[in-house]
Structure formats: C-alpha cells, structure tokens
C-alpha atoms as a PDB file:
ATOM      1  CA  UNK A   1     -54.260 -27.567  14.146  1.00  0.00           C
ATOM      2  CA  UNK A   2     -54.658 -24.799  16.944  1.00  0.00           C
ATOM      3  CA  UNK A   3     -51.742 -27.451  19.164  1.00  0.00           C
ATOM      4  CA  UNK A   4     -49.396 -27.322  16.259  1.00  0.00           C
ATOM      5  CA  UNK A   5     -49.779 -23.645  15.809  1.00  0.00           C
ATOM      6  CA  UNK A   6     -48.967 -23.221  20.001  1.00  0.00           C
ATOM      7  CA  UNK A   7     -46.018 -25.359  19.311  1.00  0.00           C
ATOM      8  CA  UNK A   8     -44.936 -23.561  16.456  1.00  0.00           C
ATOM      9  CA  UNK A   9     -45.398 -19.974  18.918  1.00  0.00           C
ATOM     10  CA  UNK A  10     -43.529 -22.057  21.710  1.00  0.00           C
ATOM     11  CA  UNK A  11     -40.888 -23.660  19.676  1.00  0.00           C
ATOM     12  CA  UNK A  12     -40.149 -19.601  17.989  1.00  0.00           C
ATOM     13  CA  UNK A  13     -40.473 -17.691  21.262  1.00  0.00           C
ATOM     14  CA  UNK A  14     -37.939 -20.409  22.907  1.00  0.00           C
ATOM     15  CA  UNK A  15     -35.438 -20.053  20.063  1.00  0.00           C
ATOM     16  CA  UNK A  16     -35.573 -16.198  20.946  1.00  0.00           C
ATOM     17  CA  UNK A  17     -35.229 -16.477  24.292  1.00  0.00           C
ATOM     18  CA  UNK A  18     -32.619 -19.355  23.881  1.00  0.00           C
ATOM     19  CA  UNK A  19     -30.373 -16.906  21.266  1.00  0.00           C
ATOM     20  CA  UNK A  20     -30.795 -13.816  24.058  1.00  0.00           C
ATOM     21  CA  UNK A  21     -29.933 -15.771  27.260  1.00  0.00           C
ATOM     22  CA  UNK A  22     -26.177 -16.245  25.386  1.00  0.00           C
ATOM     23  CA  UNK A  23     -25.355 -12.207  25.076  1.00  0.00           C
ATOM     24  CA  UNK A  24     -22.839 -10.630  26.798  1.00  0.00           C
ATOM     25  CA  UNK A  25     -24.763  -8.586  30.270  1.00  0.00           C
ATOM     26  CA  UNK A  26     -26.799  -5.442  28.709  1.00  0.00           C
ATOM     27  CA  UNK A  27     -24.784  -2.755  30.862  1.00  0.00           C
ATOM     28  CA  UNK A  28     -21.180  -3.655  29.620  1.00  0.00           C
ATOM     29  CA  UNK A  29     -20.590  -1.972  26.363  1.00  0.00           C
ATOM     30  CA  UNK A  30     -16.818  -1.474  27.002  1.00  0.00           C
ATOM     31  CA  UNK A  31     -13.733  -3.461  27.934  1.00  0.00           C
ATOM     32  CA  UNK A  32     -10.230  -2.047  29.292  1.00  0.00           C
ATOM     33  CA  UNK A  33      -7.235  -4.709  28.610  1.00  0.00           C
ATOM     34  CA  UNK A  34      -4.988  -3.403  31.032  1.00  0.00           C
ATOM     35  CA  UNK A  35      -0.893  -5.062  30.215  1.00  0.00           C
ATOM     36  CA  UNK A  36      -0.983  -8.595  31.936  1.00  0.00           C
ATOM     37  CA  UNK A  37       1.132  -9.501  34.514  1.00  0.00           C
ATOM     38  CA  UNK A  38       4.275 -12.180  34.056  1.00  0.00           C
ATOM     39  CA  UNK A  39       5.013 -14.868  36.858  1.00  0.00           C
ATOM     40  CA  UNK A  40       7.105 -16.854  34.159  1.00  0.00           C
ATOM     41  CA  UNK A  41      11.165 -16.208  33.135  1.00  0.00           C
ATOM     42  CA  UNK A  42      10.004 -15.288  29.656  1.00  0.00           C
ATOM     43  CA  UNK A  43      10.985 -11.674  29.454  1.00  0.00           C
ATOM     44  CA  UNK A  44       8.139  -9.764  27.147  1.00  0.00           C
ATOM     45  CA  UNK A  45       5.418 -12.291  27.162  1.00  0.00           C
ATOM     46  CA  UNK A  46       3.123  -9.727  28.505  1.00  0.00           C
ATOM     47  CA  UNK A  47       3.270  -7.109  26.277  1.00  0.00           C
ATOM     48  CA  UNK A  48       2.939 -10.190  23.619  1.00  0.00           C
ATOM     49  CA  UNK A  49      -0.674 -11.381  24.485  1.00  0.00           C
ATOM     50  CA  UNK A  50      -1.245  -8.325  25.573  1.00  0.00           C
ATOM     51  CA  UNK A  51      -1.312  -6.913  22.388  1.00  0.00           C
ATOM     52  CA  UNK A  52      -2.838  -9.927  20.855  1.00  0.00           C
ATOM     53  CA  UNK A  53      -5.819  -9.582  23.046  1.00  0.00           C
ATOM     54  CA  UNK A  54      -6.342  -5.900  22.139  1.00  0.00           C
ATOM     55  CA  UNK A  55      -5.496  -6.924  18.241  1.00  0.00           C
ATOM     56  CA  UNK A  56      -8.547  -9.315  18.574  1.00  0.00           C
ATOM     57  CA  UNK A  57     -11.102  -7.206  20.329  1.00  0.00           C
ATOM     58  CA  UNK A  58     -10.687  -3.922  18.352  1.00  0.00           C
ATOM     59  CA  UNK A  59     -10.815  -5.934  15.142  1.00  0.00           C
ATOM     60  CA  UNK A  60     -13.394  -8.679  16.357  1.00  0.00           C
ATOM     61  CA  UNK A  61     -15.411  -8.151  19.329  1.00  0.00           C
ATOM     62  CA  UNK A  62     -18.284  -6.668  20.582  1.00  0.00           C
ATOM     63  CA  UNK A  63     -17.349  -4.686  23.012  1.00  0.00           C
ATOM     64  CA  UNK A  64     -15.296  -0.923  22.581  1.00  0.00           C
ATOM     65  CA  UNK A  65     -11.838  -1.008  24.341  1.00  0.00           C
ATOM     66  CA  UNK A  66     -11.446   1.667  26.155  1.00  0.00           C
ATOM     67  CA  UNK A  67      -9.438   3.147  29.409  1.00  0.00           C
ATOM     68  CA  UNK A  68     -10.422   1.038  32.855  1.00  0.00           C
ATOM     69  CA  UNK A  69     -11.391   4.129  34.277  1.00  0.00           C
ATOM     70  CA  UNK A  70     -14.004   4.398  32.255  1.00  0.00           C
ATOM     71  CA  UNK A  71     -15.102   0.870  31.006  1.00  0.00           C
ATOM     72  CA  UNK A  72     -17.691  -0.978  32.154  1.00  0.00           C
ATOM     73  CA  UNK A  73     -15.291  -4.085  32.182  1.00  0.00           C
ATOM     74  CA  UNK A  74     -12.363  -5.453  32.964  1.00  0.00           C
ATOM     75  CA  UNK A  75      -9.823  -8.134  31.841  1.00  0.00           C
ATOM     76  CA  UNK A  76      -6.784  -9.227  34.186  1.00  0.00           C
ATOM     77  CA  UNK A  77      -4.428 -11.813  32.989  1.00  0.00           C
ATOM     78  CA  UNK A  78      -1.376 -13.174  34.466  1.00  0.00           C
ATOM     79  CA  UNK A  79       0.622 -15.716  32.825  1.00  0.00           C
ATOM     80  CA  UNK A  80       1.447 -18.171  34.951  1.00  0.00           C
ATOM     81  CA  UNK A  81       3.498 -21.083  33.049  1.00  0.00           C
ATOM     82  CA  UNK A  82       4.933 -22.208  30.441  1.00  0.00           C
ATOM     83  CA  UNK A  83       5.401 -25.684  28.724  1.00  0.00           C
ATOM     84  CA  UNK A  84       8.276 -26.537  26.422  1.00  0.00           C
ATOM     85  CA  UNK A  85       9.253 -30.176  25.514  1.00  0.00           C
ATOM     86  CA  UNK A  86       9.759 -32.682  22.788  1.00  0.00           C
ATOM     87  CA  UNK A  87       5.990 -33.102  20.763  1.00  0.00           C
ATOM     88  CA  UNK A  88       7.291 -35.510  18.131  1.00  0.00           C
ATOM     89  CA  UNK A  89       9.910 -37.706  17.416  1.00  0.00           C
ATOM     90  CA  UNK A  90      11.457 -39.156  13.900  1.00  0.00           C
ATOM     91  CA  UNK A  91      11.459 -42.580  13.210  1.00  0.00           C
ATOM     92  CA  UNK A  92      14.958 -42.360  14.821  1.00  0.00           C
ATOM     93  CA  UNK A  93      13.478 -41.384  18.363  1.00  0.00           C
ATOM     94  CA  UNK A  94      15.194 -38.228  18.294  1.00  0.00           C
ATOM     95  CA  UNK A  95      12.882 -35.183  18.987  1.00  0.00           C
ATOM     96  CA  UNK A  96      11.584 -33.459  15.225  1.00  0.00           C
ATOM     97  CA  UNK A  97       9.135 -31.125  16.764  1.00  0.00           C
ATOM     98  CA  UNK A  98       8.792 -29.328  20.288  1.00  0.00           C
ATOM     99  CA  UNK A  99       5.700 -27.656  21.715  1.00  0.00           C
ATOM    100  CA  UNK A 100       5.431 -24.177  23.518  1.00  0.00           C
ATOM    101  CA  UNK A 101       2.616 -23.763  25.937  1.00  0.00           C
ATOM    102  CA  UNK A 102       1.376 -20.574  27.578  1.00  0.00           C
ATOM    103  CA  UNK A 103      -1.017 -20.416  30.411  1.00  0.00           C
ATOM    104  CA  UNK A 104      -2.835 -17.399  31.230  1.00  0.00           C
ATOM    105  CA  UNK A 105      -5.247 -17.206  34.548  1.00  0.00           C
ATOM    106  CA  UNK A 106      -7.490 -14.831  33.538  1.00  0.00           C
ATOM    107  CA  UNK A 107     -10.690 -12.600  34.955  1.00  0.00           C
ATOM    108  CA  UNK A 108     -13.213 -10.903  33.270  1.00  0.00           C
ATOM    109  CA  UNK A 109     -14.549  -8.129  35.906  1.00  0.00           C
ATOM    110  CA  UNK A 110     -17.968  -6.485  35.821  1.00  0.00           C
ATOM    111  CA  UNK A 111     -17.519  -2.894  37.337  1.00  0.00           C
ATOM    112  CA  UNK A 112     -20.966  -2.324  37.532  1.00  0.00           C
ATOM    113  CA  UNK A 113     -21.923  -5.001  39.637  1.00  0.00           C
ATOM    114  CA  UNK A 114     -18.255  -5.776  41.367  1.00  0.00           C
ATOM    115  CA  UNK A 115     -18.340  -9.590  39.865  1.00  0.00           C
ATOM    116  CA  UNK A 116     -16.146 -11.475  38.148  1.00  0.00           C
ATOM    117  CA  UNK A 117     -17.917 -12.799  34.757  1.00  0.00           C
ATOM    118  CA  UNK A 118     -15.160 -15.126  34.134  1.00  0.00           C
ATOM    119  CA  UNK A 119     -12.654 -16.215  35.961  1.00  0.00           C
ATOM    120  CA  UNK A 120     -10.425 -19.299  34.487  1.00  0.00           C
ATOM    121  CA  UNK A 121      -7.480 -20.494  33.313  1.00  0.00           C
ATOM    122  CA  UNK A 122      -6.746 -20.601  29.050  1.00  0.00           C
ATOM    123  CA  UNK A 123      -3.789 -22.374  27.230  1.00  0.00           C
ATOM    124  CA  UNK A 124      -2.461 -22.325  23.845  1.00  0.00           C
ATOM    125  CA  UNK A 125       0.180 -23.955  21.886  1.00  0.00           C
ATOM    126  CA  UNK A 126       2.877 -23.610  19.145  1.00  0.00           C
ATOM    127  CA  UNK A 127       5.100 -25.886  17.715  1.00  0.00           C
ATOM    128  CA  UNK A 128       8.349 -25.627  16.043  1.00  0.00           C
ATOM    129  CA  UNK A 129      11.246 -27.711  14.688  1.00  0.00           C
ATOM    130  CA  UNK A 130      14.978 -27.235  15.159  1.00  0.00           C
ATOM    131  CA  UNK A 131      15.961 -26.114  11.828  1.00  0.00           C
ATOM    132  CA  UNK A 132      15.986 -22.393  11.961  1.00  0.00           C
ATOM    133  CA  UNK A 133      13.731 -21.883   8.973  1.00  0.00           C
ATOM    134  CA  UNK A 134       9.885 -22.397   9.681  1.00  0.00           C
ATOM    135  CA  UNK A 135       9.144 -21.840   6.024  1.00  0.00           C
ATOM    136  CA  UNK A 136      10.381 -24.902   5.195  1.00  0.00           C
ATOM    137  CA  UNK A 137      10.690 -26.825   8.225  1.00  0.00           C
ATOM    138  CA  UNK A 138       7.558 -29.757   7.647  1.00  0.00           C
ATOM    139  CA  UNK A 139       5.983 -28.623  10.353  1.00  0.00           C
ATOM    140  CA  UNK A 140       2.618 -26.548  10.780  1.00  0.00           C
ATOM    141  CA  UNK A 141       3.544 -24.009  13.123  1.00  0.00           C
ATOM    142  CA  UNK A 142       0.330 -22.194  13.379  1.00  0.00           C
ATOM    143  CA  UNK A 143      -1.560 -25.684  13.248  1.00  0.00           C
ATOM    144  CA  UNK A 144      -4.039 -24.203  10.316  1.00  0.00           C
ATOM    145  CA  UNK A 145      -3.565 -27.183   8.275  1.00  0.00           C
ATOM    146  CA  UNK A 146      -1.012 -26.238   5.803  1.00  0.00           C
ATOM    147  CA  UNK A 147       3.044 -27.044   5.270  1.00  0.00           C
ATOM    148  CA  UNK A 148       5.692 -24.386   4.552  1.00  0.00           C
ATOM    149  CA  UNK A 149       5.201 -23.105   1.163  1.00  0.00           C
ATOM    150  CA  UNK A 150       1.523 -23.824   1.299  1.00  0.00           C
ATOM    151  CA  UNK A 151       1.387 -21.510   4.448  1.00  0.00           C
ATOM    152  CA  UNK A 152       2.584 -17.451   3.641  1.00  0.00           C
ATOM    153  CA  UNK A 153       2.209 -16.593   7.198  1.00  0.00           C
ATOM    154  CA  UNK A 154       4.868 -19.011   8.243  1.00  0.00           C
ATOM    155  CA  UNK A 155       8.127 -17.067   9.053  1.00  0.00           C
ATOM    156  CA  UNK A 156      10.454 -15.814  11.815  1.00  0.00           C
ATOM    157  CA  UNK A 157      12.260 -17.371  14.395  1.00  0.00           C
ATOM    158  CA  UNK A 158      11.012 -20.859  15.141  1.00  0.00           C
ATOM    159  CA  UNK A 159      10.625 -20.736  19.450  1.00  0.00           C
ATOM    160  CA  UNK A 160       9.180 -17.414  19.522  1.00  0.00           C
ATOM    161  CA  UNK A 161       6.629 -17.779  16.421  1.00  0.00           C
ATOM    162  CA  UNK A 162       5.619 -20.685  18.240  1.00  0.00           C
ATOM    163  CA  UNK A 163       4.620 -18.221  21.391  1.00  0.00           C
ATOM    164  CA  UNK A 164       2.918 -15.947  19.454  1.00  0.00           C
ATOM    165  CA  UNK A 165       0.895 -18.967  18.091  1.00  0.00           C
ATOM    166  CA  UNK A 166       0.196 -19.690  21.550  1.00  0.00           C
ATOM    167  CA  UNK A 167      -1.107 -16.119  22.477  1.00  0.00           C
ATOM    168  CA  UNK A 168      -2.971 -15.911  19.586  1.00  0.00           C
ATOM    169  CA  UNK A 169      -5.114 -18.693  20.769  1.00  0.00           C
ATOM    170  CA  UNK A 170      -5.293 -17.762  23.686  1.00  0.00           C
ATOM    171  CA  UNK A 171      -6.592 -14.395  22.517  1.00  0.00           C
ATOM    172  CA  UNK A 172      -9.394 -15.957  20.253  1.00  0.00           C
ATOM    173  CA  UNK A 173     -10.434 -18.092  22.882  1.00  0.00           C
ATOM    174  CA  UNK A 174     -11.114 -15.514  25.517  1.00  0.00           C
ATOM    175  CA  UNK A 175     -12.801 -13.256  23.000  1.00  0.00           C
ATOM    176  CA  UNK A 176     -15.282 -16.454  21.715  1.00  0.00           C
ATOM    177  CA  UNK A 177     -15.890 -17.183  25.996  1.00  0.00           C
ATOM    178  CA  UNK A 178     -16.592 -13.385  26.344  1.00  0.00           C
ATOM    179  CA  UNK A 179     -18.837 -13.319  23.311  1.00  0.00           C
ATOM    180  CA  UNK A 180     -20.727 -16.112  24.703  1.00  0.00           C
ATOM    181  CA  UNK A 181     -21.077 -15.234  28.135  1.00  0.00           C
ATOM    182  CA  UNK A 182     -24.214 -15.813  29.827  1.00  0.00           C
END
C-alpha cells in the first residue's frame, strides 16, 4: 500500500513538474512585434503578417504586446520566399488549383538574457482556383474543411486570399511554438 501511495505522490508531482517545464520563461511578460522585413517581390506582405501576428497575440496569447523598448521580448521576421505553382490538376491535366506559400525566418529574442528563444523558419499555404470567385470556386481556400457556400468566410480576390491564408498560419503557428516554449 505505502509503494502505491509513493507512486501515486511521484506519478502527481511529475505531472506538475512535467505541465511547468512547458511555460513560456517567468521574466517575459511582454512581446513587441516590430513590422517584418520583405526579401520577396511581393509588395505589402509585411505589413500583412505583420498584422496577423499582432491580430493573434492581442486576441490569443499570453503575453501583452507592447513597444520593444519596453518589452521583455522580441519577435523579428523576415519573409524570405514565396511558392506559387500548379497544386491540382482536372482530369484533363490542366492546372484547377494553385498553391501560395510564404516563408517567414523568424526569432523570438529574450532581452533579459540577450538569447534567442526561437529561432526558425515557418511556412504556410493558400490555395486558389482561376475563376475569380472563391465563393463558389470548389475549392477550400482556407483548408477548414468546407466548400463555397458551406464556408461564409470565403471571399475576395482568389491569389491574395490565398496569402492571407498563408500568414494566418503562419501567425497561429508561431503563437502555439511561443506558448509552448520551454
């Protein structure tokens, strides 16, 4: 009895140790998104993610977004490609559905401690079709899992709601790495 009651103590203070180990460093309570920089053609991709990465922490994350001369963090981006080609073809092997790819090299900067927390490289994707009309195109745009008049968020100019697809996801993924950070 007394070893399954250790266990028990062993197995609960682990757990607790285990779900503390995953926070985000005790000093940073603040994060400045400062506008990424743009190596790629693509005129106004910046201010794009950029303001997707601000939409997601002030709505989402942990941390309060403040100026970066007074946060206790940091996040640089650049964008440094994109990738736009055929995705899927017709039965008639001509193109139905092209993807847009954005990658971002991005660092997460403790100010405190003059290290980078994270430092990698995130991608994210759109697709759209040729027909001008993404609310009734076939295609799922935002890839959520539902078709045109299924899917009321669906709308706008097919190439560039397919970008801001992209940055989205590349938003939530930095803010889920950031919120997991060990």
């Amino acid at each position: 009895m007394k070893v399954l009651i250790l266990n028990i103590i062993l197995l609960i203070n682990g757990c607790a140790f285990y779900s503390m180990a995953g926070s985000i460093p005790s000093h940073i309570k603040s994060i400045s998104i400062p506008l990424v920089d743009n190596e790629t053609a693509e005129y106004g991709l910046e201010q794009i993610v950029t303001d997707k990465m601000l939409e997601k922490f002030n709505q989402e994350g942990p941390l309060k977004v403040l100026n970066k001369e007074i946060a206790n963090s940091i996040l640089k981006g650049t964008i440094s490609k994109i990738d736009e080609g055929p995705y899927t073809y017709s039965k008639e092997e001509s193109i139905s559905e092209y993807r847009y790819e954005v990658f971002l090299k991005l660092e997460w900067y403790d100010v405190l401690n003059e290290v980078n927390l994270i430092s990698k490289t995130y991608s994210g994707f759109g697709s759209y079709g040729l027909s001008g009309d993404i609310s009734n195109d076939g295609i799922d745009n935002d890839n959520d899992g539902r078709i045109d008049e299924s899917d009321d968020d669906e709308f706008g100019e097919p190439r560039s709601f397919a970008a801001g697809v992209a940055m989205n996801k590349i938003a939530e993924d930095i803010l889920n790495d950031i919120m997991t950070t060990w």
